[in-house]
PDB file of N, CA and C in Angstrom:
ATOM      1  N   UNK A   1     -82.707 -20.998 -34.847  1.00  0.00           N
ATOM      2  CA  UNK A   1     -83.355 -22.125 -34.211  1.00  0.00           C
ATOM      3  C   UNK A   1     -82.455 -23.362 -34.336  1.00  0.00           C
ATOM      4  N   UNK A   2     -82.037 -24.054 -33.265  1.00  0.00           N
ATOM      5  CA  UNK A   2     -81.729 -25.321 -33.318  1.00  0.00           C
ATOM      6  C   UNK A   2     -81.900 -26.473 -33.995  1.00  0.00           C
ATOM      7  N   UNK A   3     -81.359 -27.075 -34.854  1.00  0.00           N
ATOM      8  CA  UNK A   3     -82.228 -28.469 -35.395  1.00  0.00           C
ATOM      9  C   UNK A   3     -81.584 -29.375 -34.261  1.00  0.00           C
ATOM     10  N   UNK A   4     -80.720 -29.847 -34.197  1.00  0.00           N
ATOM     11  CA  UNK A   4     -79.889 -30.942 -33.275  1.00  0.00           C
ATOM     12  C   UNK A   4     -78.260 -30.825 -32.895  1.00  0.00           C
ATOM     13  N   UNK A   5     -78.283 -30.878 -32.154  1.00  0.00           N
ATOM     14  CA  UNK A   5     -76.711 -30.727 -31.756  1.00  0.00           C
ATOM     15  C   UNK A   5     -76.373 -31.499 -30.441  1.00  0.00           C
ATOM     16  N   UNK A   6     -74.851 -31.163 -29.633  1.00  0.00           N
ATOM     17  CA  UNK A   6     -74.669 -31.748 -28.342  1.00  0.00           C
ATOM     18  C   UNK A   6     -73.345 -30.489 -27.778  1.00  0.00           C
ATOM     19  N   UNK A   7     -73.575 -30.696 -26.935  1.00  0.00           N
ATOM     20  CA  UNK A   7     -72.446 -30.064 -25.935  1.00  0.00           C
ATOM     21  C   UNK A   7     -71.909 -31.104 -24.908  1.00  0.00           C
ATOM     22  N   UNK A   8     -70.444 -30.232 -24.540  1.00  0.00           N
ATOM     23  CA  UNK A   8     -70.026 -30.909 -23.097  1.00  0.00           C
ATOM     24  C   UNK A   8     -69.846 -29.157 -22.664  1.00  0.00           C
ATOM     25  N   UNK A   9     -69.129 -29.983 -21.125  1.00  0.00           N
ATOM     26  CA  UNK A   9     -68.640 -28.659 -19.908  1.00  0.00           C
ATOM     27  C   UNK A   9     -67.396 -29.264 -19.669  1.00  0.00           C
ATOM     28  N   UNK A  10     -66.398 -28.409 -19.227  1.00  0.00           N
ATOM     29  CA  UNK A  10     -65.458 -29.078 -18.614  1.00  0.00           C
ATOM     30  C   UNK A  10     -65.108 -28.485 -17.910  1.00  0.00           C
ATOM     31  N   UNK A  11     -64.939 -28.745 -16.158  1.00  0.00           N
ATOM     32  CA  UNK A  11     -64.433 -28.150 -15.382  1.00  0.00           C
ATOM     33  C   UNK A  11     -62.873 -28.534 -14.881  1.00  0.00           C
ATOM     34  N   UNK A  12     -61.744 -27.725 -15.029  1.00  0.00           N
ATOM     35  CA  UNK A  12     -60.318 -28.628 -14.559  1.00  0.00           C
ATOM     36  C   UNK A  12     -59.470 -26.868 -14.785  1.00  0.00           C
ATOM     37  N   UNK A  13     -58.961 -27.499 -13.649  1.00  0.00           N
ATOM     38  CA  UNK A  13     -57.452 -26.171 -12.858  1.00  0.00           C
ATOM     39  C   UNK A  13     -58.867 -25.015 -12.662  1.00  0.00           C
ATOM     40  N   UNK A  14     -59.678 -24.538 -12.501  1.00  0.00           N
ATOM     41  CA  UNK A  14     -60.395 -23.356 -12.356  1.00  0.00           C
ATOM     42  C   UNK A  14     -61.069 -22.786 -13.408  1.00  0.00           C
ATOM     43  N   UNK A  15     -60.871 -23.649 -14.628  1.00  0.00           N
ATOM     44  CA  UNK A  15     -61.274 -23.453 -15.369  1.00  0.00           C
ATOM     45  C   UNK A  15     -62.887 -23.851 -16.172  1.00  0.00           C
ATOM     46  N   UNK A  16     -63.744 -23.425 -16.321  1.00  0.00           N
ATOM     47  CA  UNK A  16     -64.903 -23.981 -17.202  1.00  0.00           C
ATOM     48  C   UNK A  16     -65.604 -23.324 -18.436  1.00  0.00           C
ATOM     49  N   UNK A  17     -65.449 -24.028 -19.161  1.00  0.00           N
ATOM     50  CA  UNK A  17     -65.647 -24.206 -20.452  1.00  0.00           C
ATOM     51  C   UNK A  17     -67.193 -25.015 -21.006  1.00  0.00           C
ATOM     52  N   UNK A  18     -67.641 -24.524 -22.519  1.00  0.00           N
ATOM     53  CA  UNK A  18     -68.983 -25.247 -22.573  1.00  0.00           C
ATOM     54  C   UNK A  18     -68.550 -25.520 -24.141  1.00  0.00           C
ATOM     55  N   UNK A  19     -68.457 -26.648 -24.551  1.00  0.00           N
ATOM     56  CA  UNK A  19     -68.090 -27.012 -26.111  1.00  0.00           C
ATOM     57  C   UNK A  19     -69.451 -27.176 -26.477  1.00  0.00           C
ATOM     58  N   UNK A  20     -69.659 -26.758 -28.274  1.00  0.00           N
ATOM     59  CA  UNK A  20     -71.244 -27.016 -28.625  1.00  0.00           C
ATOM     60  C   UNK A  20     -70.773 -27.221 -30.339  1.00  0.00           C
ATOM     61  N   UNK A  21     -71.783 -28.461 -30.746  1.00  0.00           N
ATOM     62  CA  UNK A  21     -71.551 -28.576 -31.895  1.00  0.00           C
ATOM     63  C   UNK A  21     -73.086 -28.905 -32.215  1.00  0.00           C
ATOM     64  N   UNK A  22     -73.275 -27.734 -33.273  1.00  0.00           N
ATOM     65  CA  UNK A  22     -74.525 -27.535 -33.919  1.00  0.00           C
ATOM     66  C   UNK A  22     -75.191 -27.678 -34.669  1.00  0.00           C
ATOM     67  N   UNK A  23     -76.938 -28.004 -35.518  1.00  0.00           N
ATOM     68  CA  UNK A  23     -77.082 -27.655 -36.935  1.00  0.00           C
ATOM     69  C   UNK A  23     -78.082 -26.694 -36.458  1.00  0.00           C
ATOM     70  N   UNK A  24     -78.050 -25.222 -37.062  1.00  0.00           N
ATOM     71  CA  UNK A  24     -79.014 -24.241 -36.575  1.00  0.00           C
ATOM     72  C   UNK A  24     -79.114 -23.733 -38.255  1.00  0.00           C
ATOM     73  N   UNK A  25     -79.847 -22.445 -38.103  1.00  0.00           N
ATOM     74  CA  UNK A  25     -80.198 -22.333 -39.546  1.00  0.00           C
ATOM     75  C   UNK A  25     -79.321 -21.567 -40.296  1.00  0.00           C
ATOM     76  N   UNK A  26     -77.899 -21.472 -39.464  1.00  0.00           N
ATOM     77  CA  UNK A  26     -76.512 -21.144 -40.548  1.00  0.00           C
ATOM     78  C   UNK A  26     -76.016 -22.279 -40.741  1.00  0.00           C
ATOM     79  N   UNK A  27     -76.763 -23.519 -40.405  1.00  0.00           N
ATOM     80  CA  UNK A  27     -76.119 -24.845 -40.783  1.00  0.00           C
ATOM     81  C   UNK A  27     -75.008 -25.120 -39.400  1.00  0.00           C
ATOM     82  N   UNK A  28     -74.086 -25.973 -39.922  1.00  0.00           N
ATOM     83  CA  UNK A  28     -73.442 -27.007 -38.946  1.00  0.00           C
ATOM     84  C   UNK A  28     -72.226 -26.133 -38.147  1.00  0.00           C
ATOM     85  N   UNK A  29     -72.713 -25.827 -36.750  1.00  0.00           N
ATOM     86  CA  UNK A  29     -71.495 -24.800 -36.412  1.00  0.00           C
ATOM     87  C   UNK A  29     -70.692 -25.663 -34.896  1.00  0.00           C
ATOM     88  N   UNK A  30     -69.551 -25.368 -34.740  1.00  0.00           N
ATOM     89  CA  UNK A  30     -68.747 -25.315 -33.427  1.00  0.00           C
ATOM     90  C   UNK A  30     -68.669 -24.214 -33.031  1.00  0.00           C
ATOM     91  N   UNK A  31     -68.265 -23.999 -31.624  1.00  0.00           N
ATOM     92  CA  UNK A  31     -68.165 -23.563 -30.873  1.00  0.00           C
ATOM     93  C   UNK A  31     -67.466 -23.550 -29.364  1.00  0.00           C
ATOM     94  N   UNK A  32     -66.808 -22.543 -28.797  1.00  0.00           N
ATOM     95  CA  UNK A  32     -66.469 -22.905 -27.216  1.00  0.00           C
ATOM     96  C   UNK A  32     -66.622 -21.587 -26.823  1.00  0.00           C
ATOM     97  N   UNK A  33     -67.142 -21.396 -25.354  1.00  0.00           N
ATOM     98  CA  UNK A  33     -67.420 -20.931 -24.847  1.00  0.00           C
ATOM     99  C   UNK A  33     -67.079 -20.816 -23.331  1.00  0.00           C
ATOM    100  N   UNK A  34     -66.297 -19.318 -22.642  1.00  0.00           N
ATOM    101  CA  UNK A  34     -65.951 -19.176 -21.248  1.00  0.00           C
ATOM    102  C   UNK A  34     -66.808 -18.990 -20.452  1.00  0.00           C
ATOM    103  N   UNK A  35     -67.195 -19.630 -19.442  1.00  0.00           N
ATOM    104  CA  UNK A  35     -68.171 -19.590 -18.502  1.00  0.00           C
ATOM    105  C   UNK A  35     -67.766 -18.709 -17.620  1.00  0.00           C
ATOM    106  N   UNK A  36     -66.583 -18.809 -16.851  1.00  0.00           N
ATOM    107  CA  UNK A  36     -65.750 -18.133 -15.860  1.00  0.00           C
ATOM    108  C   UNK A  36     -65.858 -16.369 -16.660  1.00  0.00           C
ATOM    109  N   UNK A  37     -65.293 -16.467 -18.047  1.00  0.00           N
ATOM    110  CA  UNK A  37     -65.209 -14.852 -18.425  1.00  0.00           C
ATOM    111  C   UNK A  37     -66.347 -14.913 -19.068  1.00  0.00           C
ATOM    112  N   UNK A  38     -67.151 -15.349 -19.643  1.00  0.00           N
ATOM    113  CA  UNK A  38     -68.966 -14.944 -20.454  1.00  0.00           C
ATOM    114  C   UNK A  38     -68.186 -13.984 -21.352  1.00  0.00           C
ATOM    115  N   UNK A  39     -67.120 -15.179 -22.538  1.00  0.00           N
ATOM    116  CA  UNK A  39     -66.629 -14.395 -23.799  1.00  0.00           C
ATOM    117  C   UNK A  39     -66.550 -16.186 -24.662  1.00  0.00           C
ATOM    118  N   UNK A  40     -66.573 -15.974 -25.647  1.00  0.00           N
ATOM    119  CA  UNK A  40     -66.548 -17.085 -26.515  1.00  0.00           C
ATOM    120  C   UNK A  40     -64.824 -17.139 -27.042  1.00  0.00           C
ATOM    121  N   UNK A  41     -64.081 -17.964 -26.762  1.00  0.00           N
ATOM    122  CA  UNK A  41     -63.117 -18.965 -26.789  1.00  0.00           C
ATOM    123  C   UNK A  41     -62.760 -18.648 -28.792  1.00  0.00           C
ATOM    124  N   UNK A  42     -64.023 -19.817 -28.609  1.00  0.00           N
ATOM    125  CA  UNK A  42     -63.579 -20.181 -30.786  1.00  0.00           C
ATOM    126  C   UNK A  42     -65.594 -19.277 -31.004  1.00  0.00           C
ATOM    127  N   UNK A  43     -65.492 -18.720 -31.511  1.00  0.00           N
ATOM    128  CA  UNK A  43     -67.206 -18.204 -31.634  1.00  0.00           C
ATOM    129  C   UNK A  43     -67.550 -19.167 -32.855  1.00  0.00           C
ATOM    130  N   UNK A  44     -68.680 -19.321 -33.343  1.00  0.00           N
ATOM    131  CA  UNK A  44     -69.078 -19.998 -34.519  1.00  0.00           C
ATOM    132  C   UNK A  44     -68.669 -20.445 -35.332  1.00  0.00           C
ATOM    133  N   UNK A  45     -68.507 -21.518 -35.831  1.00  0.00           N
ATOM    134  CA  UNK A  45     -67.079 -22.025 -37.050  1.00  0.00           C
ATOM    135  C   UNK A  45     -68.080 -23.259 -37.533  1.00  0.00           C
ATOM    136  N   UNK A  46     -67.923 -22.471 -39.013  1.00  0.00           N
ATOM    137  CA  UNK A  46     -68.943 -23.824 -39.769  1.00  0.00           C
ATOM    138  C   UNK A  46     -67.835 -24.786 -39.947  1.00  0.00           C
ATOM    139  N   UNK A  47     -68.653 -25.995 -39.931  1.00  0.00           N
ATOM    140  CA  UNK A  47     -68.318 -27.372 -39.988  1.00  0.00           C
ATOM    141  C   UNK A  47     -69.212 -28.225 -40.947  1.00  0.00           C
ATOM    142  N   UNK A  48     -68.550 -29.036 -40.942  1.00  0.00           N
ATOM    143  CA  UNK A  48     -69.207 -30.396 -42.158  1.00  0.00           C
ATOM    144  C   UNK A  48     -70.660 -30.750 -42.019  1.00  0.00           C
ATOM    145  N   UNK A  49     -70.048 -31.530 -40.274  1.00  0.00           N
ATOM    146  CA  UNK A  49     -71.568 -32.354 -39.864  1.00  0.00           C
ATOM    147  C   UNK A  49     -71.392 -32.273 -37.831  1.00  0.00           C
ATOM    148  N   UNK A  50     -72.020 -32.910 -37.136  1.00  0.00           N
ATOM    149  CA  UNK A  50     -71.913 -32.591 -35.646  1.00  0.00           C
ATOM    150  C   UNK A  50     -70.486 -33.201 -35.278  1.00  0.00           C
ATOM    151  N   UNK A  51     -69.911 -34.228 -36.167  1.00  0.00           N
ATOM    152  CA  UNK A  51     -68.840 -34.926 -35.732  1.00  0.00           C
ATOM    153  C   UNK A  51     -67.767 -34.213 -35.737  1.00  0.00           C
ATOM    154  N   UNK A  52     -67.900 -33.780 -37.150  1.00  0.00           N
ATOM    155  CA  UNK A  52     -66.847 -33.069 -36.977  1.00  0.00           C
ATOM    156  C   UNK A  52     -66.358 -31.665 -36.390  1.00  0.00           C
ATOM    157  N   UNK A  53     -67.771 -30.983 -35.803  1.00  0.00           N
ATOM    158  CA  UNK A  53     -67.729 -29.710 -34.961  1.00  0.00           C
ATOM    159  C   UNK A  53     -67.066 -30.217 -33.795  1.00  0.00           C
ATOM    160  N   UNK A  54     -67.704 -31.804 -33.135  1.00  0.00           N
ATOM    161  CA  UNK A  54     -67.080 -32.261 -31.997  1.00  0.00           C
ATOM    162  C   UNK A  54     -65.580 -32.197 -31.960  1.00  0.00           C
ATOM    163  N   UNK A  55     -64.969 -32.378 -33.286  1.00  0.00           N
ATOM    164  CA  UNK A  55     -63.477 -32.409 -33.101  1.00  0.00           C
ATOM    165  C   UNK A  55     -62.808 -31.003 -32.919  1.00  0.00           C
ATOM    166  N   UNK A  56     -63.523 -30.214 -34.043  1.00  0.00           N
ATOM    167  CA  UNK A  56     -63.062 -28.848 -33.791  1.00  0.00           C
ATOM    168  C   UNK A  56     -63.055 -28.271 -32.630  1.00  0.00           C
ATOM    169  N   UNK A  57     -64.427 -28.525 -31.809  1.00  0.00           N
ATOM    170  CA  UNK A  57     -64.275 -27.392 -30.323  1.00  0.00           C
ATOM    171  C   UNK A  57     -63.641 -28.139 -29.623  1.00  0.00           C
ATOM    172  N   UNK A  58     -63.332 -29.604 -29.479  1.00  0.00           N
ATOM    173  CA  UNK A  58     -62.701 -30.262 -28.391  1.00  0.00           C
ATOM    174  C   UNK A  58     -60.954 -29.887 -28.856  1.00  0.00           C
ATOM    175  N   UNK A  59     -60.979 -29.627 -30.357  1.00  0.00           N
ATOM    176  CA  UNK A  59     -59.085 -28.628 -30.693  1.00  0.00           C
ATOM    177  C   UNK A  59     -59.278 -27.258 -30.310  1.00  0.00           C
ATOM    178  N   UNK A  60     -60.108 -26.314 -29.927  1.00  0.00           N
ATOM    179  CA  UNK A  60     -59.863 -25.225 -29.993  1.00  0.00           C
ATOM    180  C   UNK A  60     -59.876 -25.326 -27.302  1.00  0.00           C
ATOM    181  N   UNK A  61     -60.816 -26.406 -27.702  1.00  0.00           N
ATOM    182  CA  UNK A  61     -61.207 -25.784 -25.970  1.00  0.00           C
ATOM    183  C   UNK A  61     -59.351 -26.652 -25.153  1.00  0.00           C
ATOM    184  N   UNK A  62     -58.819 -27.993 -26.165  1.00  0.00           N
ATOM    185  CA  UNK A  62     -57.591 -28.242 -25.740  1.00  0.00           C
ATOM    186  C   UNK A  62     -56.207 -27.193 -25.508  1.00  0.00           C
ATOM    187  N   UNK A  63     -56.458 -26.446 -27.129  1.00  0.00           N
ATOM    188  CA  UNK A  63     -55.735 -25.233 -27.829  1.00  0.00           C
ATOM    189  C   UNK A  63     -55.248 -24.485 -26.131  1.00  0.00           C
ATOM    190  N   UNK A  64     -56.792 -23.769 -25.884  1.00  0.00           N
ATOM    191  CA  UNK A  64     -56.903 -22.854 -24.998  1.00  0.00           C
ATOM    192  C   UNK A  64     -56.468 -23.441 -23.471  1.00  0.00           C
ATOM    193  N   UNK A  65     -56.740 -24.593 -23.385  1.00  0.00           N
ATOM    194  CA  UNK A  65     -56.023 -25.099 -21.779  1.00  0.00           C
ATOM    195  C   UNK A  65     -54.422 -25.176 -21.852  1.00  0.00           C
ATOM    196  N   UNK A  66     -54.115 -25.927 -22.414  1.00  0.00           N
ATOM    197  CA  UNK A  66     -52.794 -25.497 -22.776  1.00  0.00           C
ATOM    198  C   UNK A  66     -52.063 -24.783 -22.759  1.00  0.00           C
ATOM    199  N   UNK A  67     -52.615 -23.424 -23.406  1.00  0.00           N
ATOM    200  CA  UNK A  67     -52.196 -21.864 -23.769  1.00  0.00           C
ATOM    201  C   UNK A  67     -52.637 -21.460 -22.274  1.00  0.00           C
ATOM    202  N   UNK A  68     -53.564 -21.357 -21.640  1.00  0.00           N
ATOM    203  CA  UNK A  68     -53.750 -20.818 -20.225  1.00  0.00           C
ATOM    204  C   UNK A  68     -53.247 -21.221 -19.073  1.00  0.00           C
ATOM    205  N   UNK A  69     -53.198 -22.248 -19.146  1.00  0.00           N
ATOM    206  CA  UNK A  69     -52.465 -23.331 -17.745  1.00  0.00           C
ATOM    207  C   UNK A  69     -51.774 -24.195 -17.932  1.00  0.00           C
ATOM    208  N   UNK A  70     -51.364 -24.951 -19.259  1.00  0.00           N
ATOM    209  CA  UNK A  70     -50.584 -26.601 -19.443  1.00  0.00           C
ATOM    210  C   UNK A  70     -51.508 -27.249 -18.817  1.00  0.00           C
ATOM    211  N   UNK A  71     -53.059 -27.288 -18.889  1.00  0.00           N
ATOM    212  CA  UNK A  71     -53.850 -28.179 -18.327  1.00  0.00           C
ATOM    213  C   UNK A  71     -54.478 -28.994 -19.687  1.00  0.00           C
ATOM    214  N   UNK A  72     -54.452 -30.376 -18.697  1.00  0.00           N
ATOM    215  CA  UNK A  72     -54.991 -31.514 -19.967  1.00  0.00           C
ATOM    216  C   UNK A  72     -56.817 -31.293 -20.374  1.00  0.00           C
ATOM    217  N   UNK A  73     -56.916 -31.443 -21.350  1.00  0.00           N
ATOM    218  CA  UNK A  73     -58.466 -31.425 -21.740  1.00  0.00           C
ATOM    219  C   UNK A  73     -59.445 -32.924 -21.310  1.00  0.00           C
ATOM    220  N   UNK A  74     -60.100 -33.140 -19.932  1.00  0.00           N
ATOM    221  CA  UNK A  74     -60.719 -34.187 -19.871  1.00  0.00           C
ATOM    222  C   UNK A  74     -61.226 -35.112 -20.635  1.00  0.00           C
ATOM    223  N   UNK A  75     -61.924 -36.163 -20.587  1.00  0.00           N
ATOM    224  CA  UNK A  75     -62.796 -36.834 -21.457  1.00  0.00           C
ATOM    225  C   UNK A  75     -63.913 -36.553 -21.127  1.00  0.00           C
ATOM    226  N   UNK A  76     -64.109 -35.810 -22.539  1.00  0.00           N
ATOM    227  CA  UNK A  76     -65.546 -35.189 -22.862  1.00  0.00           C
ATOM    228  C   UNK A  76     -66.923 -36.192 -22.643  1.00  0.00           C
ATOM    229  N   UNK A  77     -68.194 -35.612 -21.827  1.00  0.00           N
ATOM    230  CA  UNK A  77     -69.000 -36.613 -21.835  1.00  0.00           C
ATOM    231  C   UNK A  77     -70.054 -35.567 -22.853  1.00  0.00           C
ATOM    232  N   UNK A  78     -70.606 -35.827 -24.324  1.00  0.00           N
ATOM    233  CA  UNK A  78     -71.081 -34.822 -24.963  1.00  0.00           C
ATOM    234  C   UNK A  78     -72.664 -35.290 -24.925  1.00  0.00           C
ATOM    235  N   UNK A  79     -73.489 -34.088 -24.803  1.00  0.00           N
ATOM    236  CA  UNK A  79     -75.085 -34.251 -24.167  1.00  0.00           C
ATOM    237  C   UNK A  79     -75.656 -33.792 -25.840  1.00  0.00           C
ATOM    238  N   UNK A  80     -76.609 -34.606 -25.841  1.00  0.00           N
ATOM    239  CA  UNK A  80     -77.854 -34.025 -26.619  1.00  0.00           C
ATOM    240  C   UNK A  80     -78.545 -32.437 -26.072  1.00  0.00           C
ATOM    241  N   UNK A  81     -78.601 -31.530 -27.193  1.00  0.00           N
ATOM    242  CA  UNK A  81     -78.813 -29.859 -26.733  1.00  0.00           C
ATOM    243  C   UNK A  81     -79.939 -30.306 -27.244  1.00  0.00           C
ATOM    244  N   UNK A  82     -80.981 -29.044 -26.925  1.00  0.00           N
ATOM    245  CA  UNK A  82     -82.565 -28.691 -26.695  1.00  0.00           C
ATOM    246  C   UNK A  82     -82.778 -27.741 -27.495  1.00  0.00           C
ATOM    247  N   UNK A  83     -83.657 -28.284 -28.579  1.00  0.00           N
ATOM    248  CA  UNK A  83     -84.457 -26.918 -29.107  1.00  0.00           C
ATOM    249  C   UNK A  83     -85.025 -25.968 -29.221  1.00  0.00           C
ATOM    250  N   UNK A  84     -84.738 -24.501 -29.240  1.00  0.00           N
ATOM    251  CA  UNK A  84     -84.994 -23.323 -28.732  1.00  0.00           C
ATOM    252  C   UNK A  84     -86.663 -23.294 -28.716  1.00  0.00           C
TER     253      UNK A  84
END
């Protein structure tokens, strides 16, 4: 179950992506996620607190543009997520 978290999307070169930084009841996780392939990028990675998940998936979803295309990672607009 969700306690609070936020996500972004990023769509750029063909690519889309869903970053999520979490507190669920394994505690504080990151995440990225392929929309285009429906396979997870970075899968679950505990973290401190939401801030710092934000940094982690926005290094792992940069990591991966880079590595796939030399494409730049937008500026993230990050949403309040919904409780299951």
């Amino acid at each position: 179950m969700l306690d609070e978290g936020v996500w972004a999307e990023v769509k750029v070169g063909g690519e889309h992506l869903r970053l999520f930084s979490e507190h669920n009841a394994l505690g504080v996780q990151a995440s990225v996620y392929n929309v285009n392939t429906k396979n997870w990028i970075a899968p679950s990675e505990s973290v401190e607190d939401i801030r710092h998940g934000k940094e982690k998936a926005s290094a792992h979803a940069e990591a991966y543009l880079k590595r796939t295309g030399n494409l730049d990672l937008p500026t993230l607009e990050w949403k309040k997520s919904r409780s299951a």
